[in-house]
Protein backbone atom coordinates (compact mmCIF):
# COMPACT_ATOMS: atom_id res chain seq x y z
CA UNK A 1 0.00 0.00 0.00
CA UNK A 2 3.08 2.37 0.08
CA UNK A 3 3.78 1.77 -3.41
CA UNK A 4 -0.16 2.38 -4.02
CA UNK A 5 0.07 5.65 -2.09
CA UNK A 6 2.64 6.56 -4.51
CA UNK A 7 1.15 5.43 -7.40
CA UNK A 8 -1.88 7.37 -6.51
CA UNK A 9 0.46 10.05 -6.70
CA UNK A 10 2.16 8.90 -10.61
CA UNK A 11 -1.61 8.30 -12.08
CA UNK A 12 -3.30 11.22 -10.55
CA UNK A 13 -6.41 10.35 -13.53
CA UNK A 14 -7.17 7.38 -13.16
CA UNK A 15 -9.48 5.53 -10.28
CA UNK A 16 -8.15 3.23 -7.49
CA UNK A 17 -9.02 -0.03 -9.61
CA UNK A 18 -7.03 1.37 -12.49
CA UNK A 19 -4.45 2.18 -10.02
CA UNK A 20 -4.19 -0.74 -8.82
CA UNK A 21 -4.04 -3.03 -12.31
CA UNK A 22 -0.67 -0.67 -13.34
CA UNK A 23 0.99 -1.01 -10.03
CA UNK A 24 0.74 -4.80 -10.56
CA UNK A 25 2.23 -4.87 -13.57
CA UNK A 26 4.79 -3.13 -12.08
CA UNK A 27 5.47 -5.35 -9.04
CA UNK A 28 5.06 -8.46 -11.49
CA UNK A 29 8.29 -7.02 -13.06
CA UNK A 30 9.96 -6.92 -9.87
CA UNK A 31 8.55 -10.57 -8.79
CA UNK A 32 6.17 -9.20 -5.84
CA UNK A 33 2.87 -10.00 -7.45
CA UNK A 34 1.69 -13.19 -8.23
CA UNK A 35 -0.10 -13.46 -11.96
CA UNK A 36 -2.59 -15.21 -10.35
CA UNK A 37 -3.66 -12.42 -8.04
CA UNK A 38 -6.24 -10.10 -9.17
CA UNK A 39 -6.10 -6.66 -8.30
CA UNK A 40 -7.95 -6.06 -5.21
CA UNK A 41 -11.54 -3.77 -5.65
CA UNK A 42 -12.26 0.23 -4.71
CA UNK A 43 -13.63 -0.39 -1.55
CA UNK A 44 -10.77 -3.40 -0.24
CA UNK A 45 -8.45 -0.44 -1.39
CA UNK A 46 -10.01 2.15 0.88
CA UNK A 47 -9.95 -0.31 3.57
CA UNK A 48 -5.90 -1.34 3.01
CA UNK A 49 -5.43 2.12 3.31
CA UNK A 50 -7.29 2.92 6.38
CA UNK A 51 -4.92 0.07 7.77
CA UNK A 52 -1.93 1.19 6.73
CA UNK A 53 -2.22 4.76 8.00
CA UNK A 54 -0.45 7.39 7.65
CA UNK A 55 2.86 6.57 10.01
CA UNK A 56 4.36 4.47 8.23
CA UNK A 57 4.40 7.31 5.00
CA UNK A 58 5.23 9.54 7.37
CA UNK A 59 8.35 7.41 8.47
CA UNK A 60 9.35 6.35 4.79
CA UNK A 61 9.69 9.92 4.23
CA UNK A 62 11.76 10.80 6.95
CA UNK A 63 14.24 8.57 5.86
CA UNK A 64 14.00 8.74 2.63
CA UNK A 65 13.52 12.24 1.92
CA UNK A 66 16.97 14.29 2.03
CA UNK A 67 19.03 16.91 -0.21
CA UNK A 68 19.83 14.82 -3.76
CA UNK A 69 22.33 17.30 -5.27
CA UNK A 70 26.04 17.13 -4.93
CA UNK A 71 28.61 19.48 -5.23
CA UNK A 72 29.01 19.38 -8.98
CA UNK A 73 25.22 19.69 -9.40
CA UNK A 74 25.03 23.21 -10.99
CA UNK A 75 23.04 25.98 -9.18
CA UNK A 76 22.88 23.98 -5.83
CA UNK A 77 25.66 25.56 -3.55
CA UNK A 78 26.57 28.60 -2.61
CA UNK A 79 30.33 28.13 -1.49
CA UNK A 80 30.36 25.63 1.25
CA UNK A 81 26.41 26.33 1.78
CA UNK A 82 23.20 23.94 0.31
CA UNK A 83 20.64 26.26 -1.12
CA UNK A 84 17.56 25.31 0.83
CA UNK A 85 14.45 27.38 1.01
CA UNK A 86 11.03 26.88 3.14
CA UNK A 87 7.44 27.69 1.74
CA UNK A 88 3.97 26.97 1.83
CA UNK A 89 1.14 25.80 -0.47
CA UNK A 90 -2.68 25.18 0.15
CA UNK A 91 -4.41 22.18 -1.53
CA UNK A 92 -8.11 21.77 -2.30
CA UNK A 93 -9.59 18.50 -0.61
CA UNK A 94 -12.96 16.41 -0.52
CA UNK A 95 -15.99 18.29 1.33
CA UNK A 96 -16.44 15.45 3.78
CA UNK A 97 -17.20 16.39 7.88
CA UNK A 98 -13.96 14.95 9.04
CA UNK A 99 -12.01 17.10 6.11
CA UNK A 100 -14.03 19.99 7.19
CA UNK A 101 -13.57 20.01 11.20
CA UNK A 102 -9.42 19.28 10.40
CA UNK A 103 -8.48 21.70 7.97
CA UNK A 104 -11.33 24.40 7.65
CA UNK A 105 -12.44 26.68 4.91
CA UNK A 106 -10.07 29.67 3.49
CA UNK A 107 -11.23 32.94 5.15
CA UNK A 108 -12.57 35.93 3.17
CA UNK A 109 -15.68 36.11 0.42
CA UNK A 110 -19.37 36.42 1.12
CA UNK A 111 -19.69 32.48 0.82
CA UNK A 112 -18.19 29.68 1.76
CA UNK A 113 -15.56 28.07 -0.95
CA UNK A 114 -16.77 24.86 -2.27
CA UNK A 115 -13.49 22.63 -0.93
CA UNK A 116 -11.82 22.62 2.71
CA UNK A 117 -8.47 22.85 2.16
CA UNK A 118 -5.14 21.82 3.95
CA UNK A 119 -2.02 23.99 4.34
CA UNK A 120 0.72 22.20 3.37
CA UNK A 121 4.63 24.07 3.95
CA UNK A 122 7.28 22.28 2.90
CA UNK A 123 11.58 22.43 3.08
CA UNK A 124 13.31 21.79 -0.23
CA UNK A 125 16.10 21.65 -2.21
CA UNK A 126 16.83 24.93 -4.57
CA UNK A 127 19.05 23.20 -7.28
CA UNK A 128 16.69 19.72 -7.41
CA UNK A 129 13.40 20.39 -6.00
CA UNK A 130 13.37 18.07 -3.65
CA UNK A 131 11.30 18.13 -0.81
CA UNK A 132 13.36 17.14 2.32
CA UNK A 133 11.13 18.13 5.22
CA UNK A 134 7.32 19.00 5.50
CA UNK A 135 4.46 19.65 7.96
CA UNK A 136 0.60 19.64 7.43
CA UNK A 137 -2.18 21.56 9.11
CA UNK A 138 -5.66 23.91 8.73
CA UNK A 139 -6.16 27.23 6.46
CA UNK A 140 -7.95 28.53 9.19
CA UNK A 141 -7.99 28.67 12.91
CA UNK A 142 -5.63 29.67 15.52
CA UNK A 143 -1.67 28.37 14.57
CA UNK A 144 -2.66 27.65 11.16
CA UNK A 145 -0.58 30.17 9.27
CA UNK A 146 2.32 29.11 7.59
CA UNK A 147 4.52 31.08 10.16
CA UNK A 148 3.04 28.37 12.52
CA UNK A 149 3.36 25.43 10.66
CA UNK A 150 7.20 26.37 9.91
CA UNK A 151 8.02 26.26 13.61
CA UNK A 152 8.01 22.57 13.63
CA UNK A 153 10.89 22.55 11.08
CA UNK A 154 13.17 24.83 12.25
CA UNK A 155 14.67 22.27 14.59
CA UNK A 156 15.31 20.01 11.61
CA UNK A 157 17.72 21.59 9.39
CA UNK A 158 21.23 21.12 9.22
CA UNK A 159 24.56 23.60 9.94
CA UNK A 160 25.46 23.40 6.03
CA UNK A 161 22.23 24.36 4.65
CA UNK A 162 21.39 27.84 3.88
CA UNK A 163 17.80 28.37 4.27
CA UNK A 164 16.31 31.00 2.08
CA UNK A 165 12.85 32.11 2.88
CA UNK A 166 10.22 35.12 1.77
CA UNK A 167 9.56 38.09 4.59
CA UNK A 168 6.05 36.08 5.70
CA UNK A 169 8.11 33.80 7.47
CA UNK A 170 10.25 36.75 9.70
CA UNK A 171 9.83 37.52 13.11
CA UNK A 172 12.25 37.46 16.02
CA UNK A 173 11.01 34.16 17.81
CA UNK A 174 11.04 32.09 14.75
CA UNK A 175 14.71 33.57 13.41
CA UNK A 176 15.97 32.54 16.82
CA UNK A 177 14.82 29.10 16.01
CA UNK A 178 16.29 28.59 12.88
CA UNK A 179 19.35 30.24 14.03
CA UNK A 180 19.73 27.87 17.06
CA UNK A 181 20.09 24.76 14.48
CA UNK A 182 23.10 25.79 13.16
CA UNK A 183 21.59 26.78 9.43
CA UNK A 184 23.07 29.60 7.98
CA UNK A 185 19.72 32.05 7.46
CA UNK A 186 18.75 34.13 4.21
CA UNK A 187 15.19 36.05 4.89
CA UNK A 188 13.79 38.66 3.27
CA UNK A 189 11.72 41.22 5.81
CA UNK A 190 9.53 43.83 5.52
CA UNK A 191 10.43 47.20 4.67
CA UNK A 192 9.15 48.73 8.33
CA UNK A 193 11.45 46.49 10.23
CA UNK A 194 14.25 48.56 11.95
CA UNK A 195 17.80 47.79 10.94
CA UNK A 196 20.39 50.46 12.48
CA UNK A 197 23.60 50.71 10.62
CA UNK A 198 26.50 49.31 12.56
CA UNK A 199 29.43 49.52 9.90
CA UNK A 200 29.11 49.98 6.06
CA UNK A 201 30.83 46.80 4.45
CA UNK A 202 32.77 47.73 0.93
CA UNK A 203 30.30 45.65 -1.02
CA UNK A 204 27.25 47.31 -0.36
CA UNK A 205 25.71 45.50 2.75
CA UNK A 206 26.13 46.66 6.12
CA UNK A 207 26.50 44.84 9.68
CA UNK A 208 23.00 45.59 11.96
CA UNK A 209 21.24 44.13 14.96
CA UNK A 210 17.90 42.68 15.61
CA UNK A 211 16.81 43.01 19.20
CA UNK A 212 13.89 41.75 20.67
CA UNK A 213 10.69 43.57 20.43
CA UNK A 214 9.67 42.88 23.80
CA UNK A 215 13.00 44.90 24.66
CA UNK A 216 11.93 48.53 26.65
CA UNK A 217 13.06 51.75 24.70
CA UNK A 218 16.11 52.46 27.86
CA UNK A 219 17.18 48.06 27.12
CA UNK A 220 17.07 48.63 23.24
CA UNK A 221 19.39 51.90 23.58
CA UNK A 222 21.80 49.79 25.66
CA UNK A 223 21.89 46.97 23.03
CA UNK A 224 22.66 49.35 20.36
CA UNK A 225 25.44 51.12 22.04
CA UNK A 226 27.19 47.77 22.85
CA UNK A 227 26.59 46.67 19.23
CA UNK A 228 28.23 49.72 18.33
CA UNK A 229 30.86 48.82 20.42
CA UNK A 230 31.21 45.29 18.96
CA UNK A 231 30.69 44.11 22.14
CA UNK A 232 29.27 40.22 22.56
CA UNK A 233 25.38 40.40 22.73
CA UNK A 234 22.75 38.70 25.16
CA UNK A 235 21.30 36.54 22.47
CA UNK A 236 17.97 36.31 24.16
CA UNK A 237 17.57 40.23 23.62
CA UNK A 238 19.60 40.63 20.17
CA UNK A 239 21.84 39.10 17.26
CA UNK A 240 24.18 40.51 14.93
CA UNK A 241 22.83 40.06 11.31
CA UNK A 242 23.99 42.07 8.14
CA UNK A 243 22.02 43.11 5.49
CA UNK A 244 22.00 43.12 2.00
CA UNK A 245 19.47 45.59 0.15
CA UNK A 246 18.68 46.22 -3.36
CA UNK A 247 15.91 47.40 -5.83
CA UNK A 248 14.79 45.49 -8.57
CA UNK A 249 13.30 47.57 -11.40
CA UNK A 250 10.56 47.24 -13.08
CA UNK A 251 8.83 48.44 -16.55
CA UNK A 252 8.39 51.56 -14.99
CA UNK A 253 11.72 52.27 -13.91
CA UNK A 254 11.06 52.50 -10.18
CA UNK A 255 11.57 49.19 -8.14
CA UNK A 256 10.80 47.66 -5.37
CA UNK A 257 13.10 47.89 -2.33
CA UNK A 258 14.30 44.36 -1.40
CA UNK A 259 16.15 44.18 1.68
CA UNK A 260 17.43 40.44 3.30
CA UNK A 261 19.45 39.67 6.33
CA UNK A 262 21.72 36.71 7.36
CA UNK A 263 23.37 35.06 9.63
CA UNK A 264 26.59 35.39 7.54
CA UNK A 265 28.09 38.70 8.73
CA UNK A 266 31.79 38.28 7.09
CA UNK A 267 31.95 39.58 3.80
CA UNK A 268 34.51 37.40 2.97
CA UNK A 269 32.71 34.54 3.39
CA UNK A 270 29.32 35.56 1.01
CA UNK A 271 29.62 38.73 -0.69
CA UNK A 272 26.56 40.94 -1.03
CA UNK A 273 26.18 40.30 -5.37
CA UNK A 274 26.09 36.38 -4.38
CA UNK A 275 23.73 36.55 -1.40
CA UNK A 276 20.86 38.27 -3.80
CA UNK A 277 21.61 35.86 -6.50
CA UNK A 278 21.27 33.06 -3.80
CA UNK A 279 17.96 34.57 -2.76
CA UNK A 280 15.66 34.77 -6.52
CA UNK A 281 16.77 30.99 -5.97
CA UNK A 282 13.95 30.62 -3.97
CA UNK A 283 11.86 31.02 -6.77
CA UNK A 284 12.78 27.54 -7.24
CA UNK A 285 10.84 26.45 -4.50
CA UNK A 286 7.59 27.87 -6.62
CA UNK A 287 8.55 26.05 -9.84
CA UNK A 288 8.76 22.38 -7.06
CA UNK A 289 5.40 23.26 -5.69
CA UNK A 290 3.85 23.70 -9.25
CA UNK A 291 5.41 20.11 -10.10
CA UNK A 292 3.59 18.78 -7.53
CA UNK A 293 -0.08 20.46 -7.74
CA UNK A 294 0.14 20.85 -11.26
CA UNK A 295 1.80 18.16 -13.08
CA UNK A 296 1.59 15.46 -11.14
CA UNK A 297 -1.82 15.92 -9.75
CA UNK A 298 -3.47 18.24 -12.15
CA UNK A 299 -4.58 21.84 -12.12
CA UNK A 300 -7.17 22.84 -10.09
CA UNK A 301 -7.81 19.18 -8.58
CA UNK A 302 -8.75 18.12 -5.40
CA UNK A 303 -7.12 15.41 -3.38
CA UNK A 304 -9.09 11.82 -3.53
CA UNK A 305 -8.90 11.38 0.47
CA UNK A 306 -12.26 11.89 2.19
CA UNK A 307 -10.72 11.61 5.94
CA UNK A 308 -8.01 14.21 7.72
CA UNK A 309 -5.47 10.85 8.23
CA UNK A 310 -5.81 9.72 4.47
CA UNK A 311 -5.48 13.27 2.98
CA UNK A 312 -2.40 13.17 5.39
CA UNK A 313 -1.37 9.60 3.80
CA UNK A 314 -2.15 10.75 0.21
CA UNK A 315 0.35 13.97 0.46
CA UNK A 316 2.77 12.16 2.00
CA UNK A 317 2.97 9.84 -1.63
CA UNK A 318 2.89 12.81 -3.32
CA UNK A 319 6.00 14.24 -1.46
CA UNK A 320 7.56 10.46 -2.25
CA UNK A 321 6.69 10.35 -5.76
CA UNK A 322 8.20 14.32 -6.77
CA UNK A 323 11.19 13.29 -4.83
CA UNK A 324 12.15 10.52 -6.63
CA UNK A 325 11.35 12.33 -9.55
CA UNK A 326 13.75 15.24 -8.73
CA UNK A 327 16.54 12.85 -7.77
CA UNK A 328 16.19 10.85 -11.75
CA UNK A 329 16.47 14.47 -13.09
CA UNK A 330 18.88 16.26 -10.62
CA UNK A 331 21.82 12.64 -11.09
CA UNK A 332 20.92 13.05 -14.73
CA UNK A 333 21.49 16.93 -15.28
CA UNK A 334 24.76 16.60 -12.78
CA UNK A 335 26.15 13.50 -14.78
CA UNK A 336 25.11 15.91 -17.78
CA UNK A 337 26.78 18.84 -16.43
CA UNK A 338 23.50 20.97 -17.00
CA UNK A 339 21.59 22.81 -14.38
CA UNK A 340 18.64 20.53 -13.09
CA UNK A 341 16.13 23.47 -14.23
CA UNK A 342 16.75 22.65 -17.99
CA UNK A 343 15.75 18.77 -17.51
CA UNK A 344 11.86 19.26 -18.13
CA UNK A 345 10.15 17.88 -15.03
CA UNK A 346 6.76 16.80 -17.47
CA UNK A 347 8.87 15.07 -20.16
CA UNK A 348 10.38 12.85 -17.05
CA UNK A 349 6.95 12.45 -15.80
CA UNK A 350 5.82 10.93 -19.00
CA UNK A 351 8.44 9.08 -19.51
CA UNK A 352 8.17 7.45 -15.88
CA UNK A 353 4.01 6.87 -16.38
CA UNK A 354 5.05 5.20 -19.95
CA UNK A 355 7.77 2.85 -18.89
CA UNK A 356 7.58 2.63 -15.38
CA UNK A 357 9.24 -0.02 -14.10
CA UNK A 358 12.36 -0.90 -11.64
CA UNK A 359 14.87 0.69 -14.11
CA UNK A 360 12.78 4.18 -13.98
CA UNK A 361 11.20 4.50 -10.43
CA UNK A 362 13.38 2.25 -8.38
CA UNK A 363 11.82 1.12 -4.58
């Protein structure tokens, strides 16, 4: 039922029966399904899967599910750093009771949208796509922003990733987090966030502080004086960070003021032209969540599941399937010597549905 969940995932179109017929041709290749075994019917399906659950997905994943590219994989690294990047996606599921008390309706309108949906955010790979790290909750309710949902996987990432992230994910509690694992940090913030100059930095960027909001107005003018100073901070009230901004232009001429701080405050070690070219590599996180929703399930579709646990299951081969789709295509563009982006993820998809088999989508 694993491999089901995943095949769900492959043959988004087709019904569970259907399914179920090409997944035994598939494990008749590998000599795990008896020719005298009949695929099994819709409802002993639905069943199978409410037995399996959604732990042991959940704990395939975990182990399964880590950074693909190497350090010859073009795009992928910035100097001794893994570009990594967090984001979040909603996805439209079956208007059942269960589906509705778990995950709630978006907020806004005059009426109530048609679908529940489930907030899905998600930690991947810049140069492959792959998904290494994800957590699952409501669109509505208290804690079930994406700010919220990212707490759970700041405690997860490793000291050589650089994790790249969009100014909705900013504040001070949850940049402590991340900080405290190790990861070197790349976030964009919002224009009215206060960043004092410390020292102007010959490549543009400039060393600040962040100090704690909760910090009175007589503590805040102490922690800027010593961070004038360059004297060792209290990291419970404030961290060093520098900042990189810069204006991208648009048809008009004018542009819009980007401004992103790190945890990397030698120049040396990232200059200021690299850490913005680092950071539109988030973008890439966009093109892995349109892989998912759109190409492998389908635009505009909703999710098969009709309970909370099985939409939970039913991701969780979706997150299986793209990632062993963006590990064929990441080895393949590195053994190419090509970036991973020019390795068209719906050709590979075809290709995989067509001749699927132990060669293509190994277990």
């Amino acid at each position: 039922m694993v491999y089901f969940a995943m095949a769900m995932a492959l043959f988004a179109d087709e019904d569970y029966a259907e399914v179920a017929a090409r997944l035994a041709g598939v494990l008749g290749s590998w000599g795990c399904w008896d020719a005298r075994w009949g695929p099994p019917t819709s409802g002993g399906i639905t069943r199978a899967r409410e037995r399996l659950g959604v732990e042991p997905l959940a704990g395939i994943f975990a182990r399964v599910a880590v950074p693909v590219a190497d350090q010859l994989t073009r795009g992928a690294f910035l100097g001794g750093w893994r570009l990594m990047s967090i984001d979040g996606f909603e996805w439209d599921v079956p208007d059942t009771p269960g589906n509705a008390a778990a995950f709630g309706y978006p907020a806004g309108g005059r009426e109530r949208p048609a679908f529940p949906k489930v907030r899905v955010v998600t930690v991947s790979e810049c140069g492959s796509h792959a998904v290494v790290d994800v957590a699952t909750g409501p669109v509505a309710g208290k804690g079930s922003g994406e700010q919220s949902l990212a707490r759970g996987l700041y405690r997860r990432l490793e000291p050589e990733w650089l994790l790249i992230a969009d100014r909705n994910f900013y504040n001070w509690q949850d940049w402590c987090a991340a900080a405290a694992s190790g990861a070197g940090l790349l976030w964009r913030v919002k224009a009215d966030l206060a960043l004092p100059v410390l020292d102007l930095l010959p490549d543009g960027s400039y060393r600040s502080v962040l100090i704690n909001p909760r910090a009175s107005a007589a503590a805040r003018q102490r922690i800027l004086e010593a961070a004038r100073a360059g004297e060792d901070l209290d990291e419970d009230g404030a961290r060093y960070v520098r900042v990189i901004e810069y204006q991208v232009p648009d048809r008009d001429e004018t542009g819009e003021l980007i401004a992103l701080i790190t945890t990397i405050t030698e120049m040396a070690a990232a200059p200021a032209p690299l850490l913005a070219q680092a950071y539109h590599e988030r973008w890439e996180h966009e093109t892995g969540n349109d892989q998912i929703k759109t190409h492998l399930r389908g635009p505009g579709k909703v999710l098969r599941s009709k309970s909370p646990d099985m939409v939970r299951q039913e991701i969780y081969g979706y997150l299986l399937a793209h990632h062993a789709i963006s590990a064929l295509i990441c080895r393949a563009a590195t053994e190419a010597d090509i970036d991973p982006d020019r390795v068209k993820f719906t050709r590979t998809l075809r290709i995989i549905r067509r001749a699927i088999g132990p060669a293509a989508f190994p277990p």
